[in-house]
Protein backbone atom coordinates (compact mmCIF):
# COMPACT_ATOMS: atom_id res chain seq x y z
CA UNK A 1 -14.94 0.71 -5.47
CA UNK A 2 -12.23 -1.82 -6.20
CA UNK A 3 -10.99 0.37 -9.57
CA UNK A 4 -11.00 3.41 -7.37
CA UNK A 5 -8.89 2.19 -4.72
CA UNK A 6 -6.60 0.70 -7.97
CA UNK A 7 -6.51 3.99 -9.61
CA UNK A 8 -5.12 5.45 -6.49
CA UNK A 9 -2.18 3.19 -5.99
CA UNK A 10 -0.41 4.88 -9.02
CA UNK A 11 0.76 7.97 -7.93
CA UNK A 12 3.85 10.51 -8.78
CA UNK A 13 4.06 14.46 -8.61
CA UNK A 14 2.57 17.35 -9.70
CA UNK A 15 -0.86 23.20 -11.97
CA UNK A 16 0.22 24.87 -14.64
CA UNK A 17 -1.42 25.63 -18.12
CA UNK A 18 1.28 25.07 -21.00
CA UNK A 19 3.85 27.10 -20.73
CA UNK A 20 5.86 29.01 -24.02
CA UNK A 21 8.19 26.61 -23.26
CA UNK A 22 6.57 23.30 -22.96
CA UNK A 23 4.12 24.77 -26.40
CA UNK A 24 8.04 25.33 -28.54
CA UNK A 25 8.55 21.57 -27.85
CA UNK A 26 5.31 20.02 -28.42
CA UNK A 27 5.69 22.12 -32.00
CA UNK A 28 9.38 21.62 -32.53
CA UNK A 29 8.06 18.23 -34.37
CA UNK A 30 6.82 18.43 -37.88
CA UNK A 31 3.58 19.78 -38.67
CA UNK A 32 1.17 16.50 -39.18
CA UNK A 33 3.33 13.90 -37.92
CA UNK A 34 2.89 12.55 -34.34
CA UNK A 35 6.04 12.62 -31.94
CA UNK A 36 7.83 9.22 -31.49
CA UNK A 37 10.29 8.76 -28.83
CA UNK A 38 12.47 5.96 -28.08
CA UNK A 39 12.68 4.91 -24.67
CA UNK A 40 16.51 2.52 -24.20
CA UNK A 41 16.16 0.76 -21.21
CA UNK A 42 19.05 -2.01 -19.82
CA UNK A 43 15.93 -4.58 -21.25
CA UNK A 44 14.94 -3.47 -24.61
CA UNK A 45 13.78 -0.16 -26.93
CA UNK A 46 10.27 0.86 -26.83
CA UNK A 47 8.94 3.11 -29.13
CA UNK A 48 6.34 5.53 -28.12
CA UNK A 49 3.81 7.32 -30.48
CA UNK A 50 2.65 10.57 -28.59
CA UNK A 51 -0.74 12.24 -29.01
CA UNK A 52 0.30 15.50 -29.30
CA UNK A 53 -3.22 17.17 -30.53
CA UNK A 54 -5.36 14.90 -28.12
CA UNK A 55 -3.42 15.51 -25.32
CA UNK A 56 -0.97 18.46 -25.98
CA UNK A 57 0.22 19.41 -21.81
CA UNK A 58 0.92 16.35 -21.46
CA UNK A 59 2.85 15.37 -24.19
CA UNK A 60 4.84 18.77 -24.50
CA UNK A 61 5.54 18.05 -20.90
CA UNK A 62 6.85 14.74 -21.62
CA UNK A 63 9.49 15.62 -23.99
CA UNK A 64 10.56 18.74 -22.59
CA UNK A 65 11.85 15.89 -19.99
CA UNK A 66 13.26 14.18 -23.02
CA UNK A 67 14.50 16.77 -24.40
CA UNK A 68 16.31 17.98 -21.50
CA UNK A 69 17.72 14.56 -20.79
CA UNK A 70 16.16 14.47 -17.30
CA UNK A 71 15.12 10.75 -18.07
CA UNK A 72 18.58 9.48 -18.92
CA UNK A 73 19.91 7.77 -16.09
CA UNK A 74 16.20 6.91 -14.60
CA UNK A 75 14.97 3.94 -13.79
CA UNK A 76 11.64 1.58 -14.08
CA UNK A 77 11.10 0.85 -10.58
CA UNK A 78 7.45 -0.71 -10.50
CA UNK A 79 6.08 -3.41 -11.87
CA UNK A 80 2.07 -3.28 -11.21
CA UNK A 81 0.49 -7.16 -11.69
CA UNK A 82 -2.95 -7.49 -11.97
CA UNK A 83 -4.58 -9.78 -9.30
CA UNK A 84 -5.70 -12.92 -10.63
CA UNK A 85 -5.29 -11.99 -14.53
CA UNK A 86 -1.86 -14.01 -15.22
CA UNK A 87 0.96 -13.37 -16.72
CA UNK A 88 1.13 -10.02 -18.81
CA UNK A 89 -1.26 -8.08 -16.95
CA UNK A 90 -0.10 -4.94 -15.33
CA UNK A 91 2.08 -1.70 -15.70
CA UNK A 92 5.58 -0.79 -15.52
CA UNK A 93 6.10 2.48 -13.94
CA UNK A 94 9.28 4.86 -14.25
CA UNK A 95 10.75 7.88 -13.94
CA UNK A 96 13.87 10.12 -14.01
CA UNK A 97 16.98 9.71 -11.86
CA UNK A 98 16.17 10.79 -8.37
CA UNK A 99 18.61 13.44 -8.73
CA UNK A 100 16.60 15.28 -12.03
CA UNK A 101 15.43 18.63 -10.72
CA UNK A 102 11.50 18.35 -11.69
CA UNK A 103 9.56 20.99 -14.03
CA UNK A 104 6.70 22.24 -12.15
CA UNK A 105 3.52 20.05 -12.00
CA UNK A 106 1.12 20.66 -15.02
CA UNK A 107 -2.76 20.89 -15.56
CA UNK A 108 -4.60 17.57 -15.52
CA UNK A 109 -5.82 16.24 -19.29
CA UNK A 110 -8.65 13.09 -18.44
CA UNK A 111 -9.39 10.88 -20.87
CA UNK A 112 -13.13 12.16 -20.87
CA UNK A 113 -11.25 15.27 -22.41
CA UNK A 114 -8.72 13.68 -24.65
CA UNK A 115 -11.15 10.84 -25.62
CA UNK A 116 -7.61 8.49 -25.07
CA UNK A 117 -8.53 4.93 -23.27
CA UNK A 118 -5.75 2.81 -20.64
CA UNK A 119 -5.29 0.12 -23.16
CA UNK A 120 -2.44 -2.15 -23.65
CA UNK A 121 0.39 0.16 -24.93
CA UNK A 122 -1.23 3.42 -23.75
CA UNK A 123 2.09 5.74 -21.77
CA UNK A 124 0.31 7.64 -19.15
CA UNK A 125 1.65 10.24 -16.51
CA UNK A 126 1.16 9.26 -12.81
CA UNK A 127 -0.39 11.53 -10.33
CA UNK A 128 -1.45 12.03 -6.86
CA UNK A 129 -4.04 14.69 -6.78
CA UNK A 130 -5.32 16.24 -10.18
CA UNK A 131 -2.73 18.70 -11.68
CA UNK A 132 0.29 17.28 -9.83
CA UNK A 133 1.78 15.11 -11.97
CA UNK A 134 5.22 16.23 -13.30
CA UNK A 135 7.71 13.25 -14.26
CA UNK A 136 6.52 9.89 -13.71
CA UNK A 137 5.00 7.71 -15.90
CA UNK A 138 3.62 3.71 -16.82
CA UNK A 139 2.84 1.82 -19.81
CA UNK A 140 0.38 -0.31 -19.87
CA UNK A 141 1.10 -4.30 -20.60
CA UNK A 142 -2.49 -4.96 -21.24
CA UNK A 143 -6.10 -3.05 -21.20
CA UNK A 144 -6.80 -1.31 -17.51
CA UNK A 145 -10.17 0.59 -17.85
CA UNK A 146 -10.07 1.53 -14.16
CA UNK A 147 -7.70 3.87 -14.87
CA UNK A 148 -9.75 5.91 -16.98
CA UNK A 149 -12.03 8.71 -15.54
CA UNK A 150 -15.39 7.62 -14.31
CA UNK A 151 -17.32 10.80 -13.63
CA UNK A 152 -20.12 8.84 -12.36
CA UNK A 153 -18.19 7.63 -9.33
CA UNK A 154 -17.37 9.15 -5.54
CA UNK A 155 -14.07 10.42 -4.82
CA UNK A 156 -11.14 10.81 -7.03
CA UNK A 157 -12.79 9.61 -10.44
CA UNK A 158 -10.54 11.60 -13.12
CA UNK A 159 -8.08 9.13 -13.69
CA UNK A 160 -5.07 9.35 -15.38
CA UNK A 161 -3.54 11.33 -18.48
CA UNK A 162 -3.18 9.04 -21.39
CA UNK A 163 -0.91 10.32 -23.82
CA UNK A 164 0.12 8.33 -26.35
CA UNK A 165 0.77 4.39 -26.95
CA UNK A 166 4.07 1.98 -27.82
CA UNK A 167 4.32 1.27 -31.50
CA UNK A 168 6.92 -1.45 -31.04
CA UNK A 169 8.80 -3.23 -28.09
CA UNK A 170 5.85 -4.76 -26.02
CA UNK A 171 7.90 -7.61 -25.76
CA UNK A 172 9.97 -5.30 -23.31
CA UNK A 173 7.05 -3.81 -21.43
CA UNK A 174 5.78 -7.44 -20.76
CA UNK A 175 9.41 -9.00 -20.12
CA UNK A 176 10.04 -5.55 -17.15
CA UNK A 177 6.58 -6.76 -15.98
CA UNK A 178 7.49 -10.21 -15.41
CA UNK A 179 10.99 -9.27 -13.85
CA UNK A 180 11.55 -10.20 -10.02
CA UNK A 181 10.11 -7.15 -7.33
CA UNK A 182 11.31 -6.57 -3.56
CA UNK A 183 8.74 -8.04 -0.85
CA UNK A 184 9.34 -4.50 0.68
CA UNK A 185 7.87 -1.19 -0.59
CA UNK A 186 8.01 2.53 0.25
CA UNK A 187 4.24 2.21 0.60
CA UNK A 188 2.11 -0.90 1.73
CA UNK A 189 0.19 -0.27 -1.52
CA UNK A 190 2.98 -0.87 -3.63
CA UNK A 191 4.21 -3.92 -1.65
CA UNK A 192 5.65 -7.03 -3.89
CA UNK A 193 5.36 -4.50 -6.76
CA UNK A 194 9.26 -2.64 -6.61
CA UNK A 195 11.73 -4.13 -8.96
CA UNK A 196 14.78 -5.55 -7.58
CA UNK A 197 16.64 -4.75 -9.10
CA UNK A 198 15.29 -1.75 -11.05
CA UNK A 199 15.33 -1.24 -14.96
CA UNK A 200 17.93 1.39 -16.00
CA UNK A 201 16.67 3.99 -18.54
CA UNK A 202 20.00 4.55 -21.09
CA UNK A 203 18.03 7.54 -22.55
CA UNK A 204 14.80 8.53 -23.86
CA UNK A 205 14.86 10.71 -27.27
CA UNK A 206 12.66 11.54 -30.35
CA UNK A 207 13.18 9.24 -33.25
């Protein structure tokens, strides 16, 4: 019960099947060679590797936000700790400026589907329900199987749409994670978790 209840304290917005659009940008990279994307925060570069056959919505939806610059000018505003597991344990959550005008939500791809797993690197797209996720997203700073889907469980078991992992700059994840957060929150679930002050995305592009 405890890694439902988890699962559900990372949500965003979000039923679409992939559009012509979103398919021209998950192909606009070259044939064979998975999509990288470099993610300049005010902390650090991370470099993402994106699964682009596993989990093709989700990616193309990704960097048609890149693409389109709608992440330049976001923030990370979350820093998730794990209870109990020390220092490094977690996810950092962003997402685009909260002026961005927002694609429309997309089609939910679990990792029972995509055979992807919530380990420490792994980019995923935050939800609330299944098939509203649009912008938002988190990178794990260390393995967190309860966000995966358990089909065996009650409730809200699909989990959460890996779609790719960091290649290099974990040192940033981990240093966001350890950055100082509010005592206050939007949400009670999310209290002690909101950086203060936030992360500043410079930009997010393909490399």
């Amino acid at each position: 019960m405890e890694g439902i209840a988890r699962r559900r304290l990372i949500g965003a917005a979000g039923l679409l099947t992939l559009s012509p659009r979103l398919a021209f940008a998950a192909a606009a990279q070259k044939p064979g060679k998975k999509p990288r994307v470099a993610i300049e925060t005010g902390q650090g570069t991370i470099i993402v590797e994106l699964e682009d056959k596993k989990a093709p919505i989700t990616t193309a939806n990704f960097l048609r936000y890149a693409d389109t610059l709608k992440y330049n000018g976001g923030l990370f505003y979350r820093a998730s700790r794990t209870i109990g597991a020390g220092p490094g344990h977690g996810s950092i959550q962003a997402g685009p400026s909260a002026y961005a005008r927002h694609f429309p939500p997309i089609a939910h791809e679990s990792t029972t589907k995509t055979g992807l797993r919530h380990k420490t690197g792994t980019i995923s797209l935050t939800r609330n329900e299944p098939g509203t996720a649009t912008s938002d997203f988190f990178i794990c700073a260390s393995d967190q199987p309860y966000l995966d889907a358990h089909p065996g469980e009650p409730g809200d078991n699909q989990g959460f749409a890996a779609f790719g992992h960091v290649v290099e700059g974990m040192d940033v994840v981990k240093k966001i994670l350890a950055m100082h957060t509010s005592k206050t929150a939007p949400v009670p679930a999310m209290k002690g978790q909101m950086l203060d002050p936030p992360v500043p995305i410079v930009s997010i592009k393909r490399v």
